[in-house]
Protein backbone atom coordinates (compact mmCIF):
# COMPACT_ATOMS: atom_id res chain seq x y z
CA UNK A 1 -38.36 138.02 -37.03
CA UNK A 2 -41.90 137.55 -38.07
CA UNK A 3 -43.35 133.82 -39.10
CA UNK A 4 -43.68 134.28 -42.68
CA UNK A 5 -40.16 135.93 -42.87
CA UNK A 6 -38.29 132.97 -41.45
CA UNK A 7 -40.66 130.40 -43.66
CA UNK A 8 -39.60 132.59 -46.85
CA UNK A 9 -37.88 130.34 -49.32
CA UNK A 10 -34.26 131.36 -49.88
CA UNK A 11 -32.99 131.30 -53.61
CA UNK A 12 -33.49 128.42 -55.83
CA UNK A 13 -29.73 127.23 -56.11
CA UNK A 14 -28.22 126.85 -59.90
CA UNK A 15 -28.75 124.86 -62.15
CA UNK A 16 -24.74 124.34 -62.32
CA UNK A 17 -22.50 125.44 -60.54
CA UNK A 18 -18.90 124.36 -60.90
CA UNK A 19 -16.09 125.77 -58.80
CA UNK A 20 -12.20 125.37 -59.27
CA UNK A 21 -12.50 123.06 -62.30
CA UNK A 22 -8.98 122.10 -63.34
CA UNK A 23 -8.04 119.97 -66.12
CA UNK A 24 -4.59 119.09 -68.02
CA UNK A 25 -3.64 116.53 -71.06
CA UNK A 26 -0.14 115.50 -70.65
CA UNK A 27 1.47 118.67 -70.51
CA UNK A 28 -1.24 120.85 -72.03
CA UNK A 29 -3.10 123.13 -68.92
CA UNK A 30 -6.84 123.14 -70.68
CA UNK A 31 -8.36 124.72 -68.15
CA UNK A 32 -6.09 126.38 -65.09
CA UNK A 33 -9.06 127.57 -62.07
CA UNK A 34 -12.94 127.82 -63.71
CA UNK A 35 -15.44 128.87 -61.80
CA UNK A 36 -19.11 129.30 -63.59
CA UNK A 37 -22.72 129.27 -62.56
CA UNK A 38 -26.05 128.85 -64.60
CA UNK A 39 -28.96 129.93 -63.11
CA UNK A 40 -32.71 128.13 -63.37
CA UNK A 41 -34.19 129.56 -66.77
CA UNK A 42 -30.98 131.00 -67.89
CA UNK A 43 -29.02 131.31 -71.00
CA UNK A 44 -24.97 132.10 -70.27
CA UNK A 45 -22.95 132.36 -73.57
CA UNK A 46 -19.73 131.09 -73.29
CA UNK A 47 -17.24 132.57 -75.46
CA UNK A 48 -13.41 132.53 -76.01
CA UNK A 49 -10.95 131.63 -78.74
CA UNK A 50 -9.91 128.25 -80.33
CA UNK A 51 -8.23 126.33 -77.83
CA UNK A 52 -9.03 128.63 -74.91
CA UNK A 53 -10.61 125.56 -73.00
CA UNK A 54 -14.62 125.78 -73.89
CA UNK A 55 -14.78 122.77 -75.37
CA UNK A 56 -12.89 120.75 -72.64
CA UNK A 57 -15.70 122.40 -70.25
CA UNK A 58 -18.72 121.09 -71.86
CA UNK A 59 -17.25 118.12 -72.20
CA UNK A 60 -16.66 117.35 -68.14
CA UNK A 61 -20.18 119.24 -67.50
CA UNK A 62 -21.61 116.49 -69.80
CA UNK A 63 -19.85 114.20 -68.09
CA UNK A 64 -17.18 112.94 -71.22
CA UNK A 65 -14.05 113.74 -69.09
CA UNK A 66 -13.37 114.14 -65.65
CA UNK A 67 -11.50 117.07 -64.19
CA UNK A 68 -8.58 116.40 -62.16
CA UNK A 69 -9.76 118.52 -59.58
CA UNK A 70 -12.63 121.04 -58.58
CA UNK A 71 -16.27 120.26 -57.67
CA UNK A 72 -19.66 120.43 -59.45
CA UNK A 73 -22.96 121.04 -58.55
CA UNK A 74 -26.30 120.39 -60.20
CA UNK A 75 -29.46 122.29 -58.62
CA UNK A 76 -27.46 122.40 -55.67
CA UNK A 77 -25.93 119.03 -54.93
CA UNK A 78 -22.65 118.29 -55.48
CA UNK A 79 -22.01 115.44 -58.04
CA UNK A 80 -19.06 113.90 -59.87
CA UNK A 81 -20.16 113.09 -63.08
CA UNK A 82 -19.11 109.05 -63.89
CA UNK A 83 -20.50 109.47 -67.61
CA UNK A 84 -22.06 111.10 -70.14
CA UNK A 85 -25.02 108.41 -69.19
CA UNK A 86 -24.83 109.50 -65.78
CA UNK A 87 -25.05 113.33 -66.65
CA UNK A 88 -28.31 112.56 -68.82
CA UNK A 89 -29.77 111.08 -65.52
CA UNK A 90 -29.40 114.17 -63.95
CA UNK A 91 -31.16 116.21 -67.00
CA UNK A 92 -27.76 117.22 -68.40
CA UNK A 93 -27.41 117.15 -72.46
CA UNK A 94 -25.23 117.98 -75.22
CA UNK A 95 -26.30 118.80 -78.66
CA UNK A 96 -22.52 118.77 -80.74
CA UNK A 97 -22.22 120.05 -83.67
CA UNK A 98 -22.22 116.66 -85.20
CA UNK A 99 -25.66 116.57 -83.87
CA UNK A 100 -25.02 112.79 -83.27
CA UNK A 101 -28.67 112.37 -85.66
CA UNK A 102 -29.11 109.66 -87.78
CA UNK A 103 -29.64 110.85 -90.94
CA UNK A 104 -32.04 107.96 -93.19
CA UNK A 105 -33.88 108.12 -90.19
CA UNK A 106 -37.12 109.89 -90.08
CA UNK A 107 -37.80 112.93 -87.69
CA UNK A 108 -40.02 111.30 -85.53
CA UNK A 109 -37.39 108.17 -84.82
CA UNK A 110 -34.82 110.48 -84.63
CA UNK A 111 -36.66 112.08 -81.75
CA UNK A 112 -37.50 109.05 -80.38
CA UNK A 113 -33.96 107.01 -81.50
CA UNK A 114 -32.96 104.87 -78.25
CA UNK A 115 -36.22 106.04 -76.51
CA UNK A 116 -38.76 103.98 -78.83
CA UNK A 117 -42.01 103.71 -77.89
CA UNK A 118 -43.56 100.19 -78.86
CA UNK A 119 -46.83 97.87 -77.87
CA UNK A 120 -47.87 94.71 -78.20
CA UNK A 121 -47.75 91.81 -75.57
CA UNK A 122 -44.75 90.35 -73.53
CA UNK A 123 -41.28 89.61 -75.65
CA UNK A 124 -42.84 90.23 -78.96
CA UNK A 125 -42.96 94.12 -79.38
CA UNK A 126 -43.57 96.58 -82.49
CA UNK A 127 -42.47 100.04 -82.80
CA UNK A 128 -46.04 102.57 -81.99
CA UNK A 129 -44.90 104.16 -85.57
CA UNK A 130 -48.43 106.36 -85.36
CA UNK A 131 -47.43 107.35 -81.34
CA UNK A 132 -43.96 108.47 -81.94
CA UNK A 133 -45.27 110.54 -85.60
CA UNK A 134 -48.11 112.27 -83.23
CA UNK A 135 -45.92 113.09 -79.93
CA UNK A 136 -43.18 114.24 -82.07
CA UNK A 137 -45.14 116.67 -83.84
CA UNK A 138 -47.05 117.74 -81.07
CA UNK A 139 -44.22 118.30 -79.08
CA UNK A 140 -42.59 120.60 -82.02
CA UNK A 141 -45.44 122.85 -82.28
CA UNK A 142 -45.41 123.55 -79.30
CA UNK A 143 -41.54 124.65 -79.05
CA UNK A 144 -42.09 126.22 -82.43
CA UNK A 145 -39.97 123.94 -84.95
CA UNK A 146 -41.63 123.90 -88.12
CA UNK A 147 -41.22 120.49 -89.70
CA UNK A 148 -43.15 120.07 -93.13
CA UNK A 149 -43.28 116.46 -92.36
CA UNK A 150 -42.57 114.16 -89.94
CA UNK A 151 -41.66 110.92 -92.18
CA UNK A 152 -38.98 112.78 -93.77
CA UNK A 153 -36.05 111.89 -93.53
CA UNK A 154 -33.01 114.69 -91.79
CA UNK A 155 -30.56 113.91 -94.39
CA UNK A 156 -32.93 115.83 -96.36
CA UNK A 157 -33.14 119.04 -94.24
CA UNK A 158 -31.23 121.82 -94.08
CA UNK A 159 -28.60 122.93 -91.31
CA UNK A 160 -31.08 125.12 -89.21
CA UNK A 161 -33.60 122.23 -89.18
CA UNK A 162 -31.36 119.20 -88.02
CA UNK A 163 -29.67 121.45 -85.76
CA UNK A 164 -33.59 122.73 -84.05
CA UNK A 165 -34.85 118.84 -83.94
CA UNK A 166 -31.33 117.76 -82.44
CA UNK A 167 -32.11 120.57 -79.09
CA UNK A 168 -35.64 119.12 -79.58
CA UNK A 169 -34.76 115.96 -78.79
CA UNK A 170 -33.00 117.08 -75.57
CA UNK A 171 -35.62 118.62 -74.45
CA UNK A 172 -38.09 116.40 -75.15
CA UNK A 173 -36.08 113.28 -73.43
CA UNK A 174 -36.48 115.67 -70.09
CA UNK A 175 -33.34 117.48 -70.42
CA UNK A 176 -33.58 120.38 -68.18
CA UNK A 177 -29.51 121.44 -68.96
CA UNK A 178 -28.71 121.65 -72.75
CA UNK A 179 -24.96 122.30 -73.39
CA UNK A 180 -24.92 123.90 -77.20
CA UNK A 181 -21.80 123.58 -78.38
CA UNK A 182 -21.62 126.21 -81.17
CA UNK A 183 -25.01 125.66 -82.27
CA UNK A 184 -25.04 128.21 -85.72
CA UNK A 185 -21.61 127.11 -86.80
CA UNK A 186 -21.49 127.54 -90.59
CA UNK A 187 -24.89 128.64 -90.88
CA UNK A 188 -26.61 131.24 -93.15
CA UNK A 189 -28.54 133.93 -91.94
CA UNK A 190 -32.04 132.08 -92.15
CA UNK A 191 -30.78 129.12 -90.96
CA UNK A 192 -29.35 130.94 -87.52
CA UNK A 193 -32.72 133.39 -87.33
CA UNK A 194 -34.55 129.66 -86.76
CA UNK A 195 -32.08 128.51 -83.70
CA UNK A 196 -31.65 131.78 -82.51
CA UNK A 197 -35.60 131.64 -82.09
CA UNK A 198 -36.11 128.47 -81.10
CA UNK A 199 -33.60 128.98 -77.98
CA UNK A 200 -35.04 132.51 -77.10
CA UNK A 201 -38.33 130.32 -77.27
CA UNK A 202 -37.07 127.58 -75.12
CA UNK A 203 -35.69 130.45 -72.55
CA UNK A 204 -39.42 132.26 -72.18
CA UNK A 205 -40.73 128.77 -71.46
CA UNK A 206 -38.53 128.86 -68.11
CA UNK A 207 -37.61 125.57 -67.45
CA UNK A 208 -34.49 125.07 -69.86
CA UNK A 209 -31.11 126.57 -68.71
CA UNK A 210 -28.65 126.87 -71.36
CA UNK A 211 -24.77 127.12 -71.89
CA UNK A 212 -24.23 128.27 -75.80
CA UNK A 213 -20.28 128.27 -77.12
CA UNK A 214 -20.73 131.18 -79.52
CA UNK A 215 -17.97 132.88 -81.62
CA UNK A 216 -20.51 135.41 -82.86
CA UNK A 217 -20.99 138.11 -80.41
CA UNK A 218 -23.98 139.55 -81.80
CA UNK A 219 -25.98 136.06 -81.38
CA UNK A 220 -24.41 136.30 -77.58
CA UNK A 221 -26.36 138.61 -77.21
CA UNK A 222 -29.26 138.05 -79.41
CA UNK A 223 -30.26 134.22 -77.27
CA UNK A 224 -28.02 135.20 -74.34
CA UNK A 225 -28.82 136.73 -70.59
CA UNK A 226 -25.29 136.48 -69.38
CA UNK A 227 -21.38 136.05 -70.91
CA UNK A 228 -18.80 134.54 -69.54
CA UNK A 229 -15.10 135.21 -71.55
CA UNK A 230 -13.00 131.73 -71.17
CA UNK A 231 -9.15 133.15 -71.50
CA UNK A 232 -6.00 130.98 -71.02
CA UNK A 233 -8.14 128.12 -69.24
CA UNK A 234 -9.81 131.01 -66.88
CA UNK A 235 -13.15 132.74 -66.90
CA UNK A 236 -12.25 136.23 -67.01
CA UNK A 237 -15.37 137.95 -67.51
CA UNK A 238 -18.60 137.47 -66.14
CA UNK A 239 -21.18 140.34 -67.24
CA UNK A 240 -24.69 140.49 -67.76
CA UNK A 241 -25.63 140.92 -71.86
CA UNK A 242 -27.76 143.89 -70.32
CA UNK A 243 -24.35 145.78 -68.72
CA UNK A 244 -21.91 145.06 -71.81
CA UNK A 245 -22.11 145.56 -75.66
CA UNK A 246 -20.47 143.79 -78.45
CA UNK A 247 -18.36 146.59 -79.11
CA UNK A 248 -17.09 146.30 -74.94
CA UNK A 249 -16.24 142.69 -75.56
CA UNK A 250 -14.51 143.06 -78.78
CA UNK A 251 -12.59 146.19 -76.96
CA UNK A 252 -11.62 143.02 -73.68
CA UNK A 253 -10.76 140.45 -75.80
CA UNK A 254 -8.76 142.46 -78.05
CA UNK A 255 -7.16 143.97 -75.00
CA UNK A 256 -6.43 140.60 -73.67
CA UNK A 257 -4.90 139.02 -77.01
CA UNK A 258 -2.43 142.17 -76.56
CA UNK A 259 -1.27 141.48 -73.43
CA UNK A 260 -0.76 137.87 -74.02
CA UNK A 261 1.29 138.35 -77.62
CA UNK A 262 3.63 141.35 -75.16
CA UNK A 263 3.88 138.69 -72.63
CA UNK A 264 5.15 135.91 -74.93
CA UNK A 265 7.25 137.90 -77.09
């Protein structure tokens, strides 16, 4: 073996990687024996039906609940995540679709809220007002988000909008793992065009990796690289959007719902 093929770098590991993720409430099995990787740069839509366990998953990935047994990884070290604190520490966020914004605020606080920047000298502080306005919309031009004004307030923006500044804000706190957790839910077609950009943005960029809940399969594959179907607690699909259609997942899941409505009757 030659010098500079032994000092070749192997693979970067994933960005997550959780194996054998189990989780129950009470007497309800959420999620039975997941396994699921996201690579560096990557966007995996996650998709299923109501109650099929997604939800649960992004939750103990962004460290809300812990699973009662399996292991995670995060760029290749295994973790247990104490808290959703703990997760952020790691560069692990969550935009819900509650957005979890505060909606008198302004944009730029909202971008900032928790993380203010301030000046002045030893215990008697002022918020940088002017800093925060500037970095915010510097930092939005550059991702593409197209804010009219910075002062105003969210309340005052549409769905699409509140929903791009809330993945904003992830990134710009130095998330480098966004969980989206149905992120065009009860949006209109403009609204949806603006996220669907904005992620497909964030993805050329390279240093984002995503997990999207999606019901939608044509968004799956509009923001998506990869799909992974989340059935009875189980991943039981894991396909490349380039080697599947909408029309082949609609055919699985449909498949699927058969067997389990023959197996329960």
């Amino acid at each position: 073996m030659s010098e500079a093929s032994a000092a070749a770098p192997g693979p970067a590991p994933d960005a997550i990687r959780v194996e054998n993720i189990r989780k129950r409430f009470g007497v309800v099995t959420a999620l039975e024996d997941v396994s699921l990787r996201l690579g560096n740069g990557e966007v995996l839509g996650l998709i299923g039906d109501n109650g099929a366990g997604k939800s649960t998953l992004i939750k103990i990935l962004t460290g809300f609940h812990r699973p009662d047994s399996g292991r995670i990884f995060v760029h290749g070290a295994e973790v247990q995540l104490r808290s959703v604190t703990h997760a952020r520490s790691l560069g692990i966020d969550t935009v819900f679709q509650d957005l979890a914004l505060v909606p008198g605020l302004s944009v730029y606080h909202n971008m900032f809220l928790n993380r203010e920047l301030t000046h002045g000298f030893g215990p008697l502080r002022f918020l940088n007002n002017r800093a925060m306005r500037n970095h915010s919309r510097q930092y939005l031009d550059d991702i593409g988000v197209r804010v009219a004004s910075m002062d105003a307030e969210v309340a005052r923006m549409s769905g699409g909008q509140r929903q791009a500044i809330a993945i904003a804000r992830s990134t710009h706190s130095n998330a480098n793992i966004i969980l989206l957790d149905e992120p065009l839910a009860a949006m209109g077609a403009r609204e949806g065009a603006l996220i669907i950009e904005l992620i497909t943005e964030l993805k050329e960029r390279g240093d984002v990796s995503m997990i999207v809940i999606a019901h939608n399969y044509v968004h799956v594959f509009e923001m998506c690289d990869r799909v992974n179907l989340l059935r009875n607690g189980r991943i039981t699909l894991d396909k490349p959007t380039s080697e599947t259609s909408v029309q082949e997942l609609t055919s699985i899941v449909a498949a699927e719902y058969r067997v389990t409505r023959a197996s329960v009757s």
